[in-house]
N, C-alpha and C. Protein backbone atom coordinates (compact mmCIF):
# COMPACT_ATOMS: atom_id res chain seq x y z
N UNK A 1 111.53 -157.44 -206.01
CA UNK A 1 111.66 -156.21 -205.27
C UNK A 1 110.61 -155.22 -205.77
N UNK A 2 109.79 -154.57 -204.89
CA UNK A 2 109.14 -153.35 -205.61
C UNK A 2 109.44 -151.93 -205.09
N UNK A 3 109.23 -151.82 -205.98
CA UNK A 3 109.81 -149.81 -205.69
C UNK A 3 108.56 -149.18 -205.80
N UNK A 4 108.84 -148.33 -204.74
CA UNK A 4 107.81 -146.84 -204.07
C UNK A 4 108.61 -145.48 -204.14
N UNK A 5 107.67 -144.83 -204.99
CA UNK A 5 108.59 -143.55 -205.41
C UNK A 5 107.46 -142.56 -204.36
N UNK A 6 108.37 -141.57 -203.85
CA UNK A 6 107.87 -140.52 -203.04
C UNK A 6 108.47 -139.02 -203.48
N UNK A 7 107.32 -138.02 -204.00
CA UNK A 7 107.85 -137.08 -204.91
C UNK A 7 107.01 -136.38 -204.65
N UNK A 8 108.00 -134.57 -204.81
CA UNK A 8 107.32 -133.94 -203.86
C UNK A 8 108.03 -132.54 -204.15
N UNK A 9 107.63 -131.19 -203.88
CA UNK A 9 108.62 -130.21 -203.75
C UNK A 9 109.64 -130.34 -202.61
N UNK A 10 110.83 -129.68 -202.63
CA UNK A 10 111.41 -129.59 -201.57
C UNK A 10 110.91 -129.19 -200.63
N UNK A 11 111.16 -129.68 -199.52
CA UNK A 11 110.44 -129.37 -197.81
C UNK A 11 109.24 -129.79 -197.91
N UNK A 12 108.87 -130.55 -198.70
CA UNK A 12 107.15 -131.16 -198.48
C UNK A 12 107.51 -132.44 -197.36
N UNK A 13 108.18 -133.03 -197.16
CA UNK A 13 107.99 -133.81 -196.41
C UNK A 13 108.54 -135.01 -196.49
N UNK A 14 108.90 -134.88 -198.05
CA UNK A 14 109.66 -136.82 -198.61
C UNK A 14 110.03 -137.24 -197.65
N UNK A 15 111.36 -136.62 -197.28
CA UNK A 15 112.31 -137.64 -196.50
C UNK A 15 111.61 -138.41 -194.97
N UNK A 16 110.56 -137.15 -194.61
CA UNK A 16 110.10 -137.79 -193.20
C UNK A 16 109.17 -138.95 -193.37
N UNK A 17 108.78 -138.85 -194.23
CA UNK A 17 107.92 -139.70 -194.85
C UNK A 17 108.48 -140.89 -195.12
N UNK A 18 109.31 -140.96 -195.94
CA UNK A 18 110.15 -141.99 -196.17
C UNK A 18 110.79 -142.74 -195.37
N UNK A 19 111.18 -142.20 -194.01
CA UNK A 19 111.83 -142.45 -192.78
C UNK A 19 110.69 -143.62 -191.96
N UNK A 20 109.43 -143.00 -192.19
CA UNK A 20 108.56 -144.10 -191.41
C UNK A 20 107.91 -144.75 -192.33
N UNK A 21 107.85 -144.68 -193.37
CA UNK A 21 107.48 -145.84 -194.50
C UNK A 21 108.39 -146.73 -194.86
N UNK A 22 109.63 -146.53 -194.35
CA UNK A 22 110.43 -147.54 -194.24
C UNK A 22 110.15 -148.87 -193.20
N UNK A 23 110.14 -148.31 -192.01
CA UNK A 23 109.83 -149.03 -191.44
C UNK A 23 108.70 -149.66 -191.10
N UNK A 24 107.49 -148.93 -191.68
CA UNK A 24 105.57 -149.90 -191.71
C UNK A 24 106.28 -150.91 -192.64
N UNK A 25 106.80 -150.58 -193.76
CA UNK A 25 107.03 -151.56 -195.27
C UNK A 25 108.05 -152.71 -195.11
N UNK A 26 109.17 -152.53 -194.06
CA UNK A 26 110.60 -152.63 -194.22
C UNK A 26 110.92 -153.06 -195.45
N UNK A 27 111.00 -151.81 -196.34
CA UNK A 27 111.69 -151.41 -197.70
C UNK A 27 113.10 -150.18 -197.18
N UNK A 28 113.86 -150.41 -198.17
CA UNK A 28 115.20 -150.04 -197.88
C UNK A 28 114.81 -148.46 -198.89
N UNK A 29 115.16 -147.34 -197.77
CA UNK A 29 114.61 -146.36 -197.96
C UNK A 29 116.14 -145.52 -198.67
N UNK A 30 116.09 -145.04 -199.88
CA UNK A 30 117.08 -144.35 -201.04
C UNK A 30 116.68 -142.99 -201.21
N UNK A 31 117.51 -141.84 -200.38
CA UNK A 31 117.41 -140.68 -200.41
C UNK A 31 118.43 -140.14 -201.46
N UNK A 32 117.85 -139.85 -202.89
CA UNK A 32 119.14 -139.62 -203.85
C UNK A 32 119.82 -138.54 -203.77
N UNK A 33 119.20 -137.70 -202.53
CA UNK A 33 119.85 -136.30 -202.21
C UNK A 33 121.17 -136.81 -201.01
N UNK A 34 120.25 -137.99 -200.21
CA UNK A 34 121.65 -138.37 -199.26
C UNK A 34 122.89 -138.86 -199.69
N UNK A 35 122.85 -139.82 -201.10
CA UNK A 35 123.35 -140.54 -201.65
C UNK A 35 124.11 -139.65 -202.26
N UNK A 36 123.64 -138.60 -203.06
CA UNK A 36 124.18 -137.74 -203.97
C UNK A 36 125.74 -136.99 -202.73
N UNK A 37 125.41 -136.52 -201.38
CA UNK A 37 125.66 -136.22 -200.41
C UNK A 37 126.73 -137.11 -200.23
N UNK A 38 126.87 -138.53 -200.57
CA UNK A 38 127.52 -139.26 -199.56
C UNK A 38 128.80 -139.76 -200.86
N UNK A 39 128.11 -139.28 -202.08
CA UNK A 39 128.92 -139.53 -202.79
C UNK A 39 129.90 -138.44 -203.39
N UNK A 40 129.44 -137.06 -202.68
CA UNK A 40 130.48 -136.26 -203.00
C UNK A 40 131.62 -136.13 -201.31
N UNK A 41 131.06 -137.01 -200.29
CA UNK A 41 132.03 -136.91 -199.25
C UNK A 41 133.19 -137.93 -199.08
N UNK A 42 132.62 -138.67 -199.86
CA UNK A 42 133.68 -139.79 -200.49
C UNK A 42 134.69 -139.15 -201.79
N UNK A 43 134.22 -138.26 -202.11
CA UNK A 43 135.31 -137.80 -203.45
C UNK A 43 134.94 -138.45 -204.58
N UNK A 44 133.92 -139.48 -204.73
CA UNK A 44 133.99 -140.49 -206.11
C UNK A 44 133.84 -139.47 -207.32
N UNK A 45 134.29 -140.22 -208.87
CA UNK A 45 133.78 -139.29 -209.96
C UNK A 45 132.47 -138.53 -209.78
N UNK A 46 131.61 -139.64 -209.31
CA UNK A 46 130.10 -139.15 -209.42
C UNK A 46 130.29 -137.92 -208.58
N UNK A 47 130.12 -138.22 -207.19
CA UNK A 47 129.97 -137.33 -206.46
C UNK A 47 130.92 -135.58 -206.30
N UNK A 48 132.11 -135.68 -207.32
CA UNK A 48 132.47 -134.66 -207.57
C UNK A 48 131.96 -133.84 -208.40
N UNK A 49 131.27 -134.58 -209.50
CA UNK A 49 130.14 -133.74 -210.77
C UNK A 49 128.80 -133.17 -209.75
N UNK A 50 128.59 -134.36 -209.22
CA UNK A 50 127.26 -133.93 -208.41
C UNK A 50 127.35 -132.83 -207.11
N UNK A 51 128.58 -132.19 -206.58
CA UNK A 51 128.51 -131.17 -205.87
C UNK A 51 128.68 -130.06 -206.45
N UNK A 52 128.77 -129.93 -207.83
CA UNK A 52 128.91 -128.58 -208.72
C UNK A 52 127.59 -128.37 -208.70
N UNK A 53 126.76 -129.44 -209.35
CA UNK A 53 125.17 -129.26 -209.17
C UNK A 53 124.61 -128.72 -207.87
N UNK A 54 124.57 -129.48 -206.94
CA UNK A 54 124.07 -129.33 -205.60
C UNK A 54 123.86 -128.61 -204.99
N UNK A 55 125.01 -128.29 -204.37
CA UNK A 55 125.48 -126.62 -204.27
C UNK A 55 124.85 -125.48 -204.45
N UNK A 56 124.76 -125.58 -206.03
CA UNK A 56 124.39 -124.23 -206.60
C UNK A 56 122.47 -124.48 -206.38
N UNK A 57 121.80 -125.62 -205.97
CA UNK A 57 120.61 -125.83 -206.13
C UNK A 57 120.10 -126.25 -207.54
N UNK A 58 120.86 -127.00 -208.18
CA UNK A 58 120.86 -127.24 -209.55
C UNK A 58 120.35 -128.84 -209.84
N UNK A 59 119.42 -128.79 -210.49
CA UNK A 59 119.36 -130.79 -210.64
C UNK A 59 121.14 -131.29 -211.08
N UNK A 60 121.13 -132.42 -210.73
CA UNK A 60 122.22 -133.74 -211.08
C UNK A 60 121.98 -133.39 -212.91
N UNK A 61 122.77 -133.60 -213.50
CA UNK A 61 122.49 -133.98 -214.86
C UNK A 61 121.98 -135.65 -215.08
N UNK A 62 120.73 -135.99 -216.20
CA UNK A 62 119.90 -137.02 -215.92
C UNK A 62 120.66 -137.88 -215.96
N UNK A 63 121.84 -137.82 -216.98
CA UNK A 63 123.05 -139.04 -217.53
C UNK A 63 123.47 -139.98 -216.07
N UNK A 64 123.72 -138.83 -215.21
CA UNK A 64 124.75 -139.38 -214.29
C UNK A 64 123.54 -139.74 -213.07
N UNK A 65 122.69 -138.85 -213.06
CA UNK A 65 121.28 -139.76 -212.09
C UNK A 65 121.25 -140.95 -212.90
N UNK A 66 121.22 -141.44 -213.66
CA UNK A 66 120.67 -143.13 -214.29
C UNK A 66 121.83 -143.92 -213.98
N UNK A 67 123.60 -143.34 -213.97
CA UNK A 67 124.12 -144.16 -213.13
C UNK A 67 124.44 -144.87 -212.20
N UNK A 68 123.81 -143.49 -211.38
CA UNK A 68 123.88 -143.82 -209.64
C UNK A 68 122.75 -144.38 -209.71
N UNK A 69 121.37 -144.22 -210.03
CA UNK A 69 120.28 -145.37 -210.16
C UNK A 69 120.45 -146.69 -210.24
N UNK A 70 121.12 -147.04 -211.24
CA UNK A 70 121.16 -148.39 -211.68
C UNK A 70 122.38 -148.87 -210.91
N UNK A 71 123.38 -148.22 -210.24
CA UNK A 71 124.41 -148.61 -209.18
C UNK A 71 123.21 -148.96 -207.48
N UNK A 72 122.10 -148.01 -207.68
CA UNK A 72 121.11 -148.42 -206.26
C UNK A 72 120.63 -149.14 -206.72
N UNK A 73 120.63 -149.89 -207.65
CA UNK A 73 119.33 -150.82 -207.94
C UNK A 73 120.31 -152.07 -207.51
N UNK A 74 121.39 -152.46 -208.07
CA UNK A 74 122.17 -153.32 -208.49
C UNK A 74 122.28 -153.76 -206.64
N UNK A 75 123.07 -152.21 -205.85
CA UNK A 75 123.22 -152.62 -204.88
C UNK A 75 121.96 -153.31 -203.67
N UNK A 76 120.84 -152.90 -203.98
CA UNK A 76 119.95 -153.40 -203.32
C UNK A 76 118.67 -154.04 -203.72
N UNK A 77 119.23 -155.64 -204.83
CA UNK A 77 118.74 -156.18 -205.04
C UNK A 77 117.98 -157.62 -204.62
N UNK A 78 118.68 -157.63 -203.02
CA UNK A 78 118.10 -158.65 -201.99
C UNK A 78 117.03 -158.04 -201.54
N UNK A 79 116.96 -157.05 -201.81
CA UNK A 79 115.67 -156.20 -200.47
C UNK A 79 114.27 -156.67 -201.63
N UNK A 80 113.33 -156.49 -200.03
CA UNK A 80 112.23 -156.81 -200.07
C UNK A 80 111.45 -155.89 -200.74
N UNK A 81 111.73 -154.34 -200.94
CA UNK A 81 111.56 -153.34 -202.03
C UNK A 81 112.48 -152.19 -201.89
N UNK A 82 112.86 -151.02 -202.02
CA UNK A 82 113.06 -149.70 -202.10
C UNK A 82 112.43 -148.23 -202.01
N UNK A 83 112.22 -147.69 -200.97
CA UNK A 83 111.66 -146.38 -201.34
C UNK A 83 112.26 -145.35 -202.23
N UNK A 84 111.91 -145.01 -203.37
CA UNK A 84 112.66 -143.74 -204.22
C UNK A 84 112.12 -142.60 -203.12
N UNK A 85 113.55 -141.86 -202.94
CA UNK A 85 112.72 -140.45 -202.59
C UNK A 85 114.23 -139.13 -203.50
N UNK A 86 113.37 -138.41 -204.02
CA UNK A 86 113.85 -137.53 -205.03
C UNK A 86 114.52 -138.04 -206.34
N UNK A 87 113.59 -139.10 -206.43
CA UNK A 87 114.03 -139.55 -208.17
C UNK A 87 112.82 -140.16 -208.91
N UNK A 88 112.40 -140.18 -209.90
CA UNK A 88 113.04 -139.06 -210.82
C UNK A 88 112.79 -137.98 -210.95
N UNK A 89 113.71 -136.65 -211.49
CA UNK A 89 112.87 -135.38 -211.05
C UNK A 89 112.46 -134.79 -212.47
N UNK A 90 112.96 -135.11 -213.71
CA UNK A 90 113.13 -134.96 -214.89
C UNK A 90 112.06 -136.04 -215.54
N UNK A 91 111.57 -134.92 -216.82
CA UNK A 91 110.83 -136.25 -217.57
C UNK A 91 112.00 -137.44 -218.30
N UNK A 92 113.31 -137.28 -218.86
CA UNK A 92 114.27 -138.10 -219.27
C UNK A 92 114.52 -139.18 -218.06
N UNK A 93 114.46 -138.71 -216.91
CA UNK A 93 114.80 -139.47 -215.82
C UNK A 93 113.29 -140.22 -215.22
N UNK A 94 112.34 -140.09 -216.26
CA UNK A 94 111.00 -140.39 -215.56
C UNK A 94 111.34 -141.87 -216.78
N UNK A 95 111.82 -141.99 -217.83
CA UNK A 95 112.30 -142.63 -219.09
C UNK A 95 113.25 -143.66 -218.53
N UNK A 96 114.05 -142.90 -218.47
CA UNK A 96 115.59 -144.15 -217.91
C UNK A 96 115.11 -144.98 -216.94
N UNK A 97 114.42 -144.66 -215.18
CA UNK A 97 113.71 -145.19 -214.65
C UNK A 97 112.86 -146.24 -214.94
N UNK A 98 111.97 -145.91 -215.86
CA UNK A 98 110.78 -147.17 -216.47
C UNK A 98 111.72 -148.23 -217.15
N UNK A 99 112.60 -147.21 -218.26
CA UNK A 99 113.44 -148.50 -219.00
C UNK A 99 113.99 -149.37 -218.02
N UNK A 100 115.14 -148.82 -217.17
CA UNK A 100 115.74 -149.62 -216.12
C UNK A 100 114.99 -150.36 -215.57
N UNK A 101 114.35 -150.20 -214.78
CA UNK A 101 113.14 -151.08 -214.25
C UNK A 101 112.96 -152.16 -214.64
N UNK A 102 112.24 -151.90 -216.04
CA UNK A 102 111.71 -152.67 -216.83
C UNK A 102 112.59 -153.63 -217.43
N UNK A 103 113.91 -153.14 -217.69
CA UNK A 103 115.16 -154.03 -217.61
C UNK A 103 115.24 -155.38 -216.97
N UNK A 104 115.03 -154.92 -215.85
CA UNK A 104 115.57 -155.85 -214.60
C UNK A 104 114.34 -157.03 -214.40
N UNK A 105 113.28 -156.75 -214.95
CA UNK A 105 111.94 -157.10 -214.96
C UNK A 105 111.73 -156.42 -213.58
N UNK A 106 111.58 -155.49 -212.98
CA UNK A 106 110.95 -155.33 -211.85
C UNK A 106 110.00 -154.39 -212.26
N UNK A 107 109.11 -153.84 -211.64
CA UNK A 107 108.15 -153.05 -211.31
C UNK A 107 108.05 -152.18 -210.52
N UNK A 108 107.39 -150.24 -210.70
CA UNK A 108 107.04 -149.32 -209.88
C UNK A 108 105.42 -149.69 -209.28
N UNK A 109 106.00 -150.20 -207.90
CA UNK A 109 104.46 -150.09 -207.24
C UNK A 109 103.60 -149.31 -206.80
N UNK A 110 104.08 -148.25 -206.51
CA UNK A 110 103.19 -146.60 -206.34
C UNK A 110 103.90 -145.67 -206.85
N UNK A 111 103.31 -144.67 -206.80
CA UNK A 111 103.95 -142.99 -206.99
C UNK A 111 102.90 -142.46 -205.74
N UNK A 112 103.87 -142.32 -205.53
CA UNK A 112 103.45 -140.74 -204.16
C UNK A 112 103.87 -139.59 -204.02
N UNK A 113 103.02 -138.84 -204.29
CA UNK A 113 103.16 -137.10 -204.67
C UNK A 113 102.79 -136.35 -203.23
N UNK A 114 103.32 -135.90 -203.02
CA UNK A 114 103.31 -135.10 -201.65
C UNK A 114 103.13 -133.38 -202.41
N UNK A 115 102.06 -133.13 -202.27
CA UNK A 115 101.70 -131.24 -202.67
C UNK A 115 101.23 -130.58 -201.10
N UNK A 116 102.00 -129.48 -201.12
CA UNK A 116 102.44 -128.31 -200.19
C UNK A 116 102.72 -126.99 -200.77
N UNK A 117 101.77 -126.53 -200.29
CA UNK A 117 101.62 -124.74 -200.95
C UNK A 117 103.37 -124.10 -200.50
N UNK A 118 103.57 -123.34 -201.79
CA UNK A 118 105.05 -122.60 -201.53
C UNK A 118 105.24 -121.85 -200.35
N UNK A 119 104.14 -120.98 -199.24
CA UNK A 119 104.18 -120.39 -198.87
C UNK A 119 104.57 -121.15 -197.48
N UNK A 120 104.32 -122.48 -197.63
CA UNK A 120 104.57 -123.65 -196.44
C UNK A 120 105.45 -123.92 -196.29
N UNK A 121 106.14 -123.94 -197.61
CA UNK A 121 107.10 -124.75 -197.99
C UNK A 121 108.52 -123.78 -197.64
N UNK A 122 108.53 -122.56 -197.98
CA UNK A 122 109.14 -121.32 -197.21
C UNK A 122 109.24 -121.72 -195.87
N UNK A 123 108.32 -121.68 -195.06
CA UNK A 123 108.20 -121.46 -193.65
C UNK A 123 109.31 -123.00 -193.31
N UNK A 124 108.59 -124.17 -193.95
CA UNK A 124 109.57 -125.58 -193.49
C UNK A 124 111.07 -125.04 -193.78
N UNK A 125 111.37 -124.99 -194.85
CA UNK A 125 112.67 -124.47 -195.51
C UNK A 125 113.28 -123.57 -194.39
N UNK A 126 112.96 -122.48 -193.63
CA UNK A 126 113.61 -121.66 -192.97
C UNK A 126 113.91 -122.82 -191.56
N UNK A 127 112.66 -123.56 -191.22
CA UNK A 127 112.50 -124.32 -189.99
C UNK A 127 114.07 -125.14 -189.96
N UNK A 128 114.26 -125.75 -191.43
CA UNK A 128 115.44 -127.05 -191.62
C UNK A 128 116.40 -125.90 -191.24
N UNK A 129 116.43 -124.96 -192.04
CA UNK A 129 117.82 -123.86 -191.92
C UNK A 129 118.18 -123.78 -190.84
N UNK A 130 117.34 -123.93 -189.57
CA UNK A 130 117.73 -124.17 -188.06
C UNK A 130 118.15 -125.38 -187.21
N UNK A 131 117.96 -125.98 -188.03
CA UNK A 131 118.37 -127.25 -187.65
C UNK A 131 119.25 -128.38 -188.35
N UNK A 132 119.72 -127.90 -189.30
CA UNK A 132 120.23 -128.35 -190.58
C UNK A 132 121.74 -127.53 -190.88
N UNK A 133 122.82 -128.79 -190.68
CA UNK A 133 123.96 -128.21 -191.43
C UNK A 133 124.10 -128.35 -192.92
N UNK A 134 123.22 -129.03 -193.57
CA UNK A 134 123.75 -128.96 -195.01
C UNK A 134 123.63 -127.71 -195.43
N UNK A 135 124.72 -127.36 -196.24
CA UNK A 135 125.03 -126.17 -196.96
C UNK A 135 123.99 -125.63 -197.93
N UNK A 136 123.26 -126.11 -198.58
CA UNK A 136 122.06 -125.96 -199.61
C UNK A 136 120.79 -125.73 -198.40
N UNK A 137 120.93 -125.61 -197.46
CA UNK A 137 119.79 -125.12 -196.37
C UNK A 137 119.84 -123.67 -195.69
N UNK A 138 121.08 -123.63 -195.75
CA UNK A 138 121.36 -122.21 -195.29
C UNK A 138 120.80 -120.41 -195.84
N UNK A 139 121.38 -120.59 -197.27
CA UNK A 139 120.61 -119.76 -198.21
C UNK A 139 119.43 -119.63 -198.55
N UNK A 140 118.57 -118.90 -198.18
CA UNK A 140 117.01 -118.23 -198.53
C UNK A 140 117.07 -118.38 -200.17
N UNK A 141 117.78 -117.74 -200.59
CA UNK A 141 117.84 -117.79 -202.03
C UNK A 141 117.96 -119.02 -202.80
N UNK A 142 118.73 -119.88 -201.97
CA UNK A 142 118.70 -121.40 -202.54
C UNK A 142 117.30 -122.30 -202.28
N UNK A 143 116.68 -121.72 -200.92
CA UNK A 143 115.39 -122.40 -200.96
C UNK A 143 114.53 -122.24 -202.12
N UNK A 144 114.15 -120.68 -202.42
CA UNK A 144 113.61 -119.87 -203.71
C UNK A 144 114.17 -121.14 -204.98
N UNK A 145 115.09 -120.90 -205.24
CA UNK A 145 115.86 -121.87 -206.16
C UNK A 145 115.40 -123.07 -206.40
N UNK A 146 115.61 -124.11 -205.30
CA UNK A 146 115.23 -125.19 -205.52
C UNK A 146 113.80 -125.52 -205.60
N UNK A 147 112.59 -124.70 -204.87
CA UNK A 147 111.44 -125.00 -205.43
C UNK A 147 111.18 -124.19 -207.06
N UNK A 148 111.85 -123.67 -207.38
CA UNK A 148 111.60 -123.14 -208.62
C UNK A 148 112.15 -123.97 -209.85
N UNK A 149 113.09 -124.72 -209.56
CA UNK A 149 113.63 -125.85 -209.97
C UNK A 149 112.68 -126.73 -210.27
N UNK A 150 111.95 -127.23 -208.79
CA UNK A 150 111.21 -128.25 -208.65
C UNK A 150 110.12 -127.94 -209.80
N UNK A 151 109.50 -126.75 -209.83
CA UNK A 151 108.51 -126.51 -210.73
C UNK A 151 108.91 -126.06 -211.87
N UNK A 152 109.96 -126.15 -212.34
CA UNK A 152 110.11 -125.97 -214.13
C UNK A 152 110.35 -127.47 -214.61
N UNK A 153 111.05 -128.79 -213.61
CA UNK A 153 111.75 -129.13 -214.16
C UNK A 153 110.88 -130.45 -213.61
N UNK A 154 110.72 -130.36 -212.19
CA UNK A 154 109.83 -131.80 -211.88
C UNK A 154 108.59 -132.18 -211.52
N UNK A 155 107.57 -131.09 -211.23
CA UNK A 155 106.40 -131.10 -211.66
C UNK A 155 105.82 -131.02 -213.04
N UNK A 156 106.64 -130.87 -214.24
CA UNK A 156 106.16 -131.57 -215.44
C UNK A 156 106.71 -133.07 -215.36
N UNK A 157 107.60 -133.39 -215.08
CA UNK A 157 107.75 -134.90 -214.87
C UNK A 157 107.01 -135.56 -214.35
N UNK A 158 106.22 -135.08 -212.99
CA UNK A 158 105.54 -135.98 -212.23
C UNK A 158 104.34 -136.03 -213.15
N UNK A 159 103.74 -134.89 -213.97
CA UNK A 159 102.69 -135.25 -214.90
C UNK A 159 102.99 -135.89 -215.95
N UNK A 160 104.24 -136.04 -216.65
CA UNK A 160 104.72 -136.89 -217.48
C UNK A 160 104.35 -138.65 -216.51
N UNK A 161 104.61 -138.63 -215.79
CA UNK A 161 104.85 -139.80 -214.91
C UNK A 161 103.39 -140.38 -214.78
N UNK A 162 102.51 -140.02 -214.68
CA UNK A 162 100.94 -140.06 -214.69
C UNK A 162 100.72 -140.37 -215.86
N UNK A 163 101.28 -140.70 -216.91
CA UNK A 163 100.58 -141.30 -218.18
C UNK A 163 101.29 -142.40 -218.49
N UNK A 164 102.58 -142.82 -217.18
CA UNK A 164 103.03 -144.45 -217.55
C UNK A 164 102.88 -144.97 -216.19
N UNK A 165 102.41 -144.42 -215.14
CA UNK A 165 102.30 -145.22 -214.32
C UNK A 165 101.18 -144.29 -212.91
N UNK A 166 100.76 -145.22 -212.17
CA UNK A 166 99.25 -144.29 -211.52
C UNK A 166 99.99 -144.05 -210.36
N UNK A 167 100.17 -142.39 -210.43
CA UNK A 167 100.33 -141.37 -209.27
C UNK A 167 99.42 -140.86 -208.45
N UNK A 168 99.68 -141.42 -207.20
CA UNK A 168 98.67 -140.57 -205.73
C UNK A 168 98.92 -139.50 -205.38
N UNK A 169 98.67 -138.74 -205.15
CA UNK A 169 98.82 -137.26 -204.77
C UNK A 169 98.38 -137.04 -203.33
N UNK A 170 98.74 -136.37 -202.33
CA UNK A 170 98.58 -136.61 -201.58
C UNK A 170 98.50 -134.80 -200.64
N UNK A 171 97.76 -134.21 -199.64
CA UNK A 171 97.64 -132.92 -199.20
C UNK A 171 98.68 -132.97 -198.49
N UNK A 172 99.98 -132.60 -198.18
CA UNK A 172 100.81 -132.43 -197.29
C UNK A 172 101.20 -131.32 -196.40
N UNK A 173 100.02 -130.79 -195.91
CA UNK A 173 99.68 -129.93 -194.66
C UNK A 173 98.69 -130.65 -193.58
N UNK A 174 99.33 -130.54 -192.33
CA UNK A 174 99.16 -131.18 -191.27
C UNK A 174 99.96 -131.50 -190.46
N UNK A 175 99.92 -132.56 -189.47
CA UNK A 175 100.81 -132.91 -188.68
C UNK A 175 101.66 -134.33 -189.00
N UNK A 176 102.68 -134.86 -188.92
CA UNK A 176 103.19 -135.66 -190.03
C UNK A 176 102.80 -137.04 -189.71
N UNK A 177 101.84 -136.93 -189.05
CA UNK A 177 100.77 -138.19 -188.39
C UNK A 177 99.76 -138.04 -188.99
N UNK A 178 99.13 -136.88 -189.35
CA UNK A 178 98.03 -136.77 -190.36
C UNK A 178 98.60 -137.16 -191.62
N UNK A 179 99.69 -136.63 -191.86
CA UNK A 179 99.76 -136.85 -193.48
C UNK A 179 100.61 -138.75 -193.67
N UNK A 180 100.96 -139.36 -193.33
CA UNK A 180 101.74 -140.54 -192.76
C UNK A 180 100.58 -141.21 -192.98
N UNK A 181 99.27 -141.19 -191.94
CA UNK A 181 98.22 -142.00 -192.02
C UNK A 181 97.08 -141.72 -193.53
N UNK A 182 97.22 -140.45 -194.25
CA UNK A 182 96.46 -140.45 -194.79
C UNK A 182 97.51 -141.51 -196.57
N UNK A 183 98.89 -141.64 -196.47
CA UNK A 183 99.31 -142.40 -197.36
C UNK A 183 99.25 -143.77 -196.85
N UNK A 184 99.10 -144.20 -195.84
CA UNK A 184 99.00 -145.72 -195.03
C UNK A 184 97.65 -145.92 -195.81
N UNK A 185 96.60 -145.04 -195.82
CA UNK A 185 95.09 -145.68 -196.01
C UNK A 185 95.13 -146.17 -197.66
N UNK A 186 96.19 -145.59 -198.51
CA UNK A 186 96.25 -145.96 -199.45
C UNK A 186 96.98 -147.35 -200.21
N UNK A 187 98.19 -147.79 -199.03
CA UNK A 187 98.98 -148.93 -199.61
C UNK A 187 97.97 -150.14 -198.96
């Protein structure tokens, strides 16, 4: 199985991205924000810790991201690969990741960094708020939040991540056909 990690500020684009790189690749595409989502609508342990986080725009604590990790790995170990999208966001979780991995003997086959100026990233953020019932979309202040998050906590990771494994970076302004084709020219 190989895994493709897609990492990015919030509203850069992961998930759309991920949505049609699923299907050029047919790799089984792992949104740990959907997951995180699906596991607090189920009630499980996990997913009850993980909507205290969520909510508030708060990372997962890394402990319990490496559970649900290694519960996605386990579960989708027939597939032909996996897209990561929003993991890891932490340098500890950039750690557990490689170990796990490396566990299983498998391998990270790319990193894909999706960069989008904040001021873009605002404008997308308000765009989802219109079209978007999740609760963490609604609040202006939670948008503020979570890219500020993103940059204390996972843009040093993704540069942590660049010294164990080779990250693409990628301009994510355009049309999502421009930016789609300009990561195609790379796999």
């Amino acid at each position: 199985m190989e895994i493709l990690i897609i990492t990015g500020s919030p509203y850069s684009g992961k998930g759309t991205q991920c949505e049609i790189l699923q299907k050029f690749l047919v790799f089984e595409h792992i949104s740990t924000g959907d997951r995180c989502r699906l596991e607090k609508e189920h009630g499980t342990s996990i997913g009850k810790i993980m909507s205290e986080y969520e909510e508030k725009g708060d990372l997962v604590p890394d402990s319990i991201m490496k559970d649900l990790f290694s519960q996605i790995l386990e579960e989708n170990k027939e597939s032909k690969g996996i897209i990561l999208d929003g993991y890891p966001r932490t340098r500890p979780q950039v750690d557990d990741l490689i170990a796990l991995v490396t566990s299983k003997k498998l391998e990270i086959g790319k990193v894909l960094n999706i960069e989008v100026p904040k001021e873009e990233l605002l404008k997308r953020a308000k765009k989802r708020a219109e079209t978007s019932d999740r609760k963490d979309d609604i609040d202006p202040n939670i948008h503020m939040k979570r890219i500020q998050v993103f940059e204390d906590a996972t843009r040093p990771a993704i540069e942590y991540m660049k010294s164990k494994v080779k990250v693409h970076t990628y301009d994510g302004l355009g049309t999502i056909e421009e930016i789609t084709q300009r990561i195609k020219e790379s796999l």
